[in-house]
Protein backbone atom coordinates (compact mmCIF):
# COMPACT_ATOMS: atom_id res chain seq x y z
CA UNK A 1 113.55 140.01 86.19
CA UNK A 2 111.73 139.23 82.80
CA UNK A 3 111.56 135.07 82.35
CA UNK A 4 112.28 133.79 79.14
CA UNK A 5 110.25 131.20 77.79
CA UNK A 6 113.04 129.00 76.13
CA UNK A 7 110.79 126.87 74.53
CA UNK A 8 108.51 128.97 73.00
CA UNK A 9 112.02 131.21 72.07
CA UNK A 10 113.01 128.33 70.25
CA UNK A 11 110.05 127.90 68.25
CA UNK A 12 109.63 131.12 66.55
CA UNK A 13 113.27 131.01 65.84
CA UNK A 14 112.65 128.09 64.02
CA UNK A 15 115.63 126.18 65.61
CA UNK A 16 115.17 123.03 66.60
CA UNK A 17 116.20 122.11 70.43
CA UNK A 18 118.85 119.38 70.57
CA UNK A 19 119.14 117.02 73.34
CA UNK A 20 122.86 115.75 73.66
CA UNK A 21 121.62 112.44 75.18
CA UNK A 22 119.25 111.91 72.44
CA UNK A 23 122.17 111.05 69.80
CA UNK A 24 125.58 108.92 70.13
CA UNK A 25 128.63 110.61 69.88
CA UNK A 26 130.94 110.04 66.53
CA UNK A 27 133.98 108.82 67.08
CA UNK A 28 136.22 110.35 64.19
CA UNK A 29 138.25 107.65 62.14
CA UNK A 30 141.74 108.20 61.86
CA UNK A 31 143.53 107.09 58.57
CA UNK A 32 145.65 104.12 60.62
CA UNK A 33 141.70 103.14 61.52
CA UNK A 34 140.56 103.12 58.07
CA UNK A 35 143.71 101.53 56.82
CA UNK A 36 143.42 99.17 59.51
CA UNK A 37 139.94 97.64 58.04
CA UNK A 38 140.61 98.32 54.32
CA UNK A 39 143.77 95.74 55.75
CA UNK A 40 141.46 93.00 57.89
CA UNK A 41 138.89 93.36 54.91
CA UNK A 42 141.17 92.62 51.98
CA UNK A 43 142.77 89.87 54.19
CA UNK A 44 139.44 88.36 55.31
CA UNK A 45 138.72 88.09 51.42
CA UNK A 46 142.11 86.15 50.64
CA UNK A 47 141.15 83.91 52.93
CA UNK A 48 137.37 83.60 51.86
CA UNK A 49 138.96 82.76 48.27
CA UNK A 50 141.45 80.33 49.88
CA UNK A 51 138.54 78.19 51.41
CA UNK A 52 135.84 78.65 48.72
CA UNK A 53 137.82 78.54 45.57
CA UNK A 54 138.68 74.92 46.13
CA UNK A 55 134.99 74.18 47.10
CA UNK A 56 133.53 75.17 44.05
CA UNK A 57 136.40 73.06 41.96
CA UNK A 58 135.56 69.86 43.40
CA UNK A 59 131.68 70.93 43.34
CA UNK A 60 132.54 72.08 39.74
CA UNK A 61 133.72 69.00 38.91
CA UNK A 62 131.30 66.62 40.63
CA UNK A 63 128.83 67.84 37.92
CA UNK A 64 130.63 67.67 35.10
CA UNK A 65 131.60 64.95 32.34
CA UNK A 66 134.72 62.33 33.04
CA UNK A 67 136.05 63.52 29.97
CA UNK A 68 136.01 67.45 31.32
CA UNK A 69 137.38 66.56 34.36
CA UNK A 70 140.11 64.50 32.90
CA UNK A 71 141.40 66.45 30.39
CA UNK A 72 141.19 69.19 33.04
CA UNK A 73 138.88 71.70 31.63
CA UNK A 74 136.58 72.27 34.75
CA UNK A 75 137.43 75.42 36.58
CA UNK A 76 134.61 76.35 38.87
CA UNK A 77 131.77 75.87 36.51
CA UNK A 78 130.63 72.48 35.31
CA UNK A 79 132.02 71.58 31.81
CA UNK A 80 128.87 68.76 30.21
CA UNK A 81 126.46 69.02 33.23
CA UNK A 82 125.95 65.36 34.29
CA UNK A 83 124.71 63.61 37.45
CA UNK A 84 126.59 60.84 36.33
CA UNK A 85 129.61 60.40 39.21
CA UNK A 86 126.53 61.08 41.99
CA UNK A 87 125.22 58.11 40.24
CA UNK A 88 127.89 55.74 40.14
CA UNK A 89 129.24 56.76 43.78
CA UNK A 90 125.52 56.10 45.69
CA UNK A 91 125.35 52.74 43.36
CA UNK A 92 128.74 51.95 44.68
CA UNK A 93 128.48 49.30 47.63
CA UNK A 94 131.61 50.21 49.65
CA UNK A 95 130.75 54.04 49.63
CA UNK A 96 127.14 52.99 50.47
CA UNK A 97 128.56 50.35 53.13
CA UNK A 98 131.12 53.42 54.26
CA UNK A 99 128.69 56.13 54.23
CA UNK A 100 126.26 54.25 57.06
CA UNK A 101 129.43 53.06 58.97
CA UNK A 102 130.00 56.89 59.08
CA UNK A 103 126.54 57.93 60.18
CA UNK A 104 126.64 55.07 62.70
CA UNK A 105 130.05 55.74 64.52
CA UNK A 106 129.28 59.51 64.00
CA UNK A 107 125.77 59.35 66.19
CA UNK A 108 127.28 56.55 68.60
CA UNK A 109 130.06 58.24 69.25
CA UNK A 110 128.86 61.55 69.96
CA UNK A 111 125.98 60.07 71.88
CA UNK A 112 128.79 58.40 74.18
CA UNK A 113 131.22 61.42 74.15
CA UNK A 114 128.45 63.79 75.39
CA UNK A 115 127.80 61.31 78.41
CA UNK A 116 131.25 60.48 79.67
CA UNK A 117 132.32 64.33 79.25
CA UNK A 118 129.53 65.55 81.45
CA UNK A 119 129.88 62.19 83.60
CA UNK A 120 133.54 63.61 84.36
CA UNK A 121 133.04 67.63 84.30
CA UNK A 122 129.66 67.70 86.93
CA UNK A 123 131.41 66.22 89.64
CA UNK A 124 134.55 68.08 88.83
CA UNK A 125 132.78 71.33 88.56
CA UNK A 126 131.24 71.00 92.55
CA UNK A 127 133.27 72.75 94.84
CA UNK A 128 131.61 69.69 97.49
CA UNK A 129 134.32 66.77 95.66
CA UNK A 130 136.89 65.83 97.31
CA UNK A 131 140.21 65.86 95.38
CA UNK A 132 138.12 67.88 92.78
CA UNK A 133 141.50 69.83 92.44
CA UNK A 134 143.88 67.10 92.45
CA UNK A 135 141.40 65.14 89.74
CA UNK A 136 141.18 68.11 87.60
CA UNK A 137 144.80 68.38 87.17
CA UNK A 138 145.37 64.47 85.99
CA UNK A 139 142.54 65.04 83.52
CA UNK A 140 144.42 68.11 82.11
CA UNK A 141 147.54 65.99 82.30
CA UNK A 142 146.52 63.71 79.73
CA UNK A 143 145.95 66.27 77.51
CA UNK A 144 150.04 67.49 77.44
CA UNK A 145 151.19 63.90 77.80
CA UNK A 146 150.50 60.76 76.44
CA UNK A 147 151.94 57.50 75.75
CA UNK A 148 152.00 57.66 72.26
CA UNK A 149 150.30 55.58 68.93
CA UNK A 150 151.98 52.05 70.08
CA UNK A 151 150.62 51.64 73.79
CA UNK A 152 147.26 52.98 72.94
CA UNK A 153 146.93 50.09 69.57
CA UNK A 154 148.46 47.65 72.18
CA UNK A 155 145.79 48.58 75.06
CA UNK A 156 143.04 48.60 72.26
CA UNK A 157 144.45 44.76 71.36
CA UNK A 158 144.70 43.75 74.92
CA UNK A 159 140.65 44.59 75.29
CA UNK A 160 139.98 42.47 72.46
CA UNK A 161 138.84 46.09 70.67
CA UNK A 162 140.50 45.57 66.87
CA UNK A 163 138.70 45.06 63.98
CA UNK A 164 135.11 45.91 66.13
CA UNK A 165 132.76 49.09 66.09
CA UNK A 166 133.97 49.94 69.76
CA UNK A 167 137.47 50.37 68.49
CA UNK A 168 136.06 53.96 66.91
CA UNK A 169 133.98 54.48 69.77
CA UNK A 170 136.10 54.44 72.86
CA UNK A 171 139.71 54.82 72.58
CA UNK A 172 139.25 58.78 71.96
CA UNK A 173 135.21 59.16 73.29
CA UNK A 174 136.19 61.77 75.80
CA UNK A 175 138.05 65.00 74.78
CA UNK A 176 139.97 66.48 77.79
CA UNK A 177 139.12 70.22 76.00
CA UNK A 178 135.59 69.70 75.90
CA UNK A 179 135.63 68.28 79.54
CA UNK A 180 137.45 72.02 80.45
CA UNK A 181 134.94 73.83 78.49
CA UNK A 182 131.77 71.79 80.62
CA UNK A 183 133.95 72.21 83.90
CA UNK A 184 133.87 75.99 82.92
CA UNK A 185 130.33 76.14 82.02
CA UNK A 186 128.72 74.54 84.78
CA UNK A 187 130.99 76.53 87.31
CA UNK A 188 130.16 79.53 86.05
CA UNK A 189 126.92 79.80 83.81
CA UNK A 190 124.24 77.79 86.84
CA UNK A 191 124.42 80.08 90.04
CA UNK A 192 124.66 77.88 93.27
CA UNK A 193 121.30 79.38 94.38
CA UNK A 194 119.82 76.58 91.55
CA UNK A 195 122.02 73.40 93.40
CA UNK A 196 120.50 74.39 96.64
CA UNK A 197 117.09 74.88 95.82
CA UNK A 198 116.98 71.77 94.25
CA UNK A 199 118.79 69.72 97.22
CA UNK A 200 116.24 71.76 99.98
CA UNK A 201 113.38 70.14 97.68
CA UNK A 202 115.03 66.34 98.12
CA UNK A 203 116.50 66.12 94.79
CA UNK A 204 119.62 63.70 94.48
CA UNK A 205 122.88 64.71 92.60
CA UNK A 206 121.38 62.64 89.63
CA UNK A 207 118.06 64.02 89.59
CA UNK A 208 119.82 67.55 89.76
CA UNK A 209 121.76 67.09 87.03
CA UNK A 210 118.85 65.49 84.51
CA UNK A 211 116.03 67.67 85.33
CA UNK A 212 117.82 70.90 86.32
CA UNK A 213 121.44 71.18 85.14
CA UNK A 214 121.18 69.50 81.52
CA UNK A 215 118.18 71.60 80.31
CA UNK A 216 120.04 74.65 81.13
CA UNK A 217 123.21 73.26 79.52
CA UNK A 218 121.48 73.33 75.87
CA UNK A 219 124.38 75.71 74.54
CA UNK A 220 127.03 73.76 75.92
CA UNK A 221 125.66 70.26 74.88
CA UNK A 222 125.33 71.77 71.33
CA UNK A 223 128.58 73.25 71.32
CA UNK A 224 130.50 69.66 72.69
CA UNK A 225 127.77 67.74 70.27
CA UNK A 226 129.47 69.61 67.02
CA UNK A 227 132.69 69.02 67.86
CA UNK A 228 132.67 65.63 68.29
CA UNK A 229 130.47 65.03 65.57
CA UNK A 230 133.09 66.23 63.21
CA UNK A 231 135.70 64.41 64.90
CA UNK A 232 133.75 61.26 64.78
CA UNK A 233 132.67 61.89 60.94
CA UNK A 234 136.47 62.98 59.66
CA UNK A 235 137.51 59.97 61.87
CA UNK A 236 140.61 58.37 59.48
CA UNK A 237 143.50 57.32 61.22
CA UNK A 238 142.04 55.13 64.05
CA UNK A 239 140.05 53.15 61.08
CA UNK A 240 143.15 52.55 59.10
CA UNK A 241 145.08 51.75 62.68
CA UNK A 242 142.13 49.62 63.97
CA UNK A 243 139.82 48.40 61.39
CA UNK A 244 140.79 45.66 58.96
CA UNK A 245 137.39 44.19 57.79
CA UNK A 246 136.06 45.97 54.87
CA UNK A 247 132.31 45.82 56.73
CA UNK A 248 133.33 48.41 59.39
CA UNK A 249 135.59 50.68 57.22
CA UNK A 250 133.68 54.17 57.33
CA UNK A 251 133.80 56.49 54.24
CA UNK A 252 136.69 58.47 54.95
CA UNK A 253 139.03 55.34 54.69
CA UNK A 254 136.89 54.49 51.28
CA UNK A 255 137.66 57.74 50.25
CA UNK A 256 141.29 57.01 50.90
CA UNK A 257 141.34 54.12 48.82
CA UNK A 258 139.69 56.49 46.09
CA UNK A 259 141.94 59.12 46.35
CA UNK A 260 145.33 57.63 47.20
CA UNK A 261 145.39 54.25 46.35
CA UNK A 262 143.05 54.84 43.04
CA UNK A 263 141.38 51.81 44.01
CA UNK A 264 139.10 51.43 41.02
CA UNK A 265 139.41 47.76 40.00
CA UNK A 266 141.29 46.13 37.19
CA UNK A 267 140.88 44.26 34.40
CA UNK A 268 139.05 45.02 30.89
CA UNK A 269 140.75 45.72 27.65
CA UNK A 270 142.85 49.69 27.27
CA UNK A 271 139.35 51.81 26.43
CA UNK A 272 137.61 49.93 29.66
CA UNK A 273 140.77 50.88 31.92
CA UNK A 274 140.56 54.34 30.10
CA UNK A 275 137.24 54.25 31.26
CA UNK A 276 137.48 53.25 34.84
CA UNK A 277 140.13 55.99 35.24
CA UNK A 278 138.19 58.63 33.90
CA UNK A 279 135.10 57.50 36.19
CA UNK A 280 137.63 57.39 39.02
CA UNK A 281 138.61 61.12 38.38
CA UNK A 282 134.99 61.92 38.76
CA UNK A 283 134.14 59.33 41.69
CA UNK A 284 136.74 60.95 43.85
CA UNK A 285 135.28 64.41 43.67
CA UNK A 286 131.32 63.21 43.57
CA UNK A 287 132.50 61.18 46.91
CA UNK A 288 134.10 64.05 48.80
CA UNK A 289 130.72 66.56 48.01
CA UNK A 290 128.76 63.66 49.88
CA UNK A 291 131.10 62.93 52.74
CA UNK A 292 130.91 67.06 53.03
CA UNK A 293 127.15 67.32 52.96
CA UNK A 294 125.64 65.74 56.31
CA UNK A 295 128.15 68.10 58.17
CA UNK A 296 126.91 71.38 56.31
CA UNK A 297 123.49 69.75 57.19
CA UNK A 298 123.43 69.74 60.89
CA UNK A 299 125.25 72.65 61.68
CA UNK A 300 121.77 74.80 61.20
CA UNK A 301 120.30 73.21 64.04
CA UNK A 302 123.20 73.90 66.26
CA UNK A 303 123.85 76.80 65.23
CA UNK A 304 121.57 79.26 67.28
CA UNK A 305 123.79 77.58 70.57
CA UNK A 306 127.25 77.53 68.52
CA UNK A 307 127.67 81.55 69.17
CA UNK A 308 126.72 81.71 72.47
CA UNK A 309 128.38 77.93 73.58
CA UNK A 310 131.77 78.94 72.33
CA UNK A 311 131.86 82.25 74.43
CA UNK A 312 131.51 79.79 77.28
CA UNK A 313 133.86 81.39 80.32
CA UNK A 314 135.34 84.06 78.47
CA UNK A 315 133.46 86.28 79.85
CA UNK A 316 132.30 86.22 83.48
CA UNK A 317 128.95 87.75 85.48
């Protein structure tokens, strides 16, 4: 029997071998497929226009001359480029005052939510508590039930918390989601084998959870970090409930008083009022870019984690 060289066939044919493995196989798109993503795309747009028209109004008219913005001729390009309502908003004391109140709750806050949620979710997520279950369950109680606006303001009197810093600190520090979402993650993302190394080298619980658990936990920290960050910065209601001295207010509840109470000041002939309103149209959008801005700021640095943190126990192994 005569062997064939199939190689050497192959190359004075001039056909080129093909190796099935060597290339994925095409899956062929059906018209309900196509139509399905022409559908999610033109959707996805409508939505992107929803969110970023607005945007570039009020960034529109940030730049742009009182008189454009009251006579309504701004669209979303500035009408008289001027830096004039940036100018008169960071020269404003209560928005200044506001804006550090803001920073300071903001990196207090999240500083203290961070410790008290992984305070609670550690212990809870070690199958060695006692009563872990029966703990667990009264945490995610309080998240369906809860006694309402008027016990909470009259527990906050009783501790002496109104009108003080630590009345937007603690009342809401610890979110019962974000405690599920650290249970989750440290049940499931740090094998066991890493617990009992580090308790056959001596280590405490303590010393586990600062030098082993927490460095590993960088996603989830991130990922907790960013949401109460935002929480803490759009923070409105427990000011206006809580605060009464103009000192603590932060700068959403001066933005309130800009946009809903038009809180401008009086006096002054009809052009000065004329005046103040028309500086007042362009205050309240200059002072809603800047409360926006510090949040568009830091979510770069979290936002390497912010992928991978939110996937956080949906999928396991």
């Amino acid at each position: 029997m005569t062997t064939i060289d199939t190689e050497a066939l192959i190359t004075a044919t001039g056909k080129k071998r093909r190796d099935p493995g060597s290339r994925g196989v095409k899956v062929k798109e059906t018209r309900a497929d196509r139509g399905f993503v022409i559908a999610a795309y033109i959707l996805l747009s409508v939505f992107l226009l929803v969110v970023l028209l607005p945007l570039l109004n009020i960034v529109a008219s940030s730049l742009s001359s009182p008189q454009a913005v009251s006579s309504g001729r701004v669209l979303f390009w500035p009408v008289d480029v001027t830096f004039l309502g940036y100018q008169e908003a960071l020269g404003n004391p209560a928005i200044l005052r506001g804006f550090a109140n803001s920073i300071f709750y903001t990196v207090a806050g999240t500083v203290i939510s961070i410790a008290g949620t992984v305070a609670i979710a550690y212990p809870l997520s070690r199958t060695q508590l006692f009563g872990r279950k029966a703990i667990t369950a009264g945490v995610v109680f309080t998240m369906l039930f809860s006694g309402g606006v008027i016990p909470l303001y009259l527990v906050v009197q009783s501790l002496g918390l109104l009108d003080t810093r630590w009345a937007m600190l603690l009342p809401n520090a610890i979110g019962v989601w974000q405690v599920i979402i650290a249970i989750v993650f440290f049940r499931t993302s740090i094998p066991d084998e890493v617990y009992e190394a580090a308790q056959l080298d001596g280590a405490s619980e303590l010393r586990i959870l600062w030098t082993v658990v927490l460095p590993l936990a960088k996603p989830l920290l991130a990922v907790i970090a960013l949401m109460y960050a935002i929480m803490q910065w759009n923070s409105y209601f427990d000011a206006l409930l809580y605060l009464r001295s103009a000192d603590l207010q932060p700068l959403q509840l001066v933005l309130r008083g800009l946009l809903v109470l038009n809180d401008v000041g009086a006096g002054g002939d009809v052009a000065e009022q004329l005046r103040r309103r028309e500086l007042a149209d362009l205050l309240k959008y200059s002072t809603v870019v800047i409360a926006t801005v510090p949040m568009l700021i830091a979510y770069p640095f979290v936002a390497k984690y912010f992928t991978k943190g939110i996937m956080i126990g949906a999928v396991k192994g």
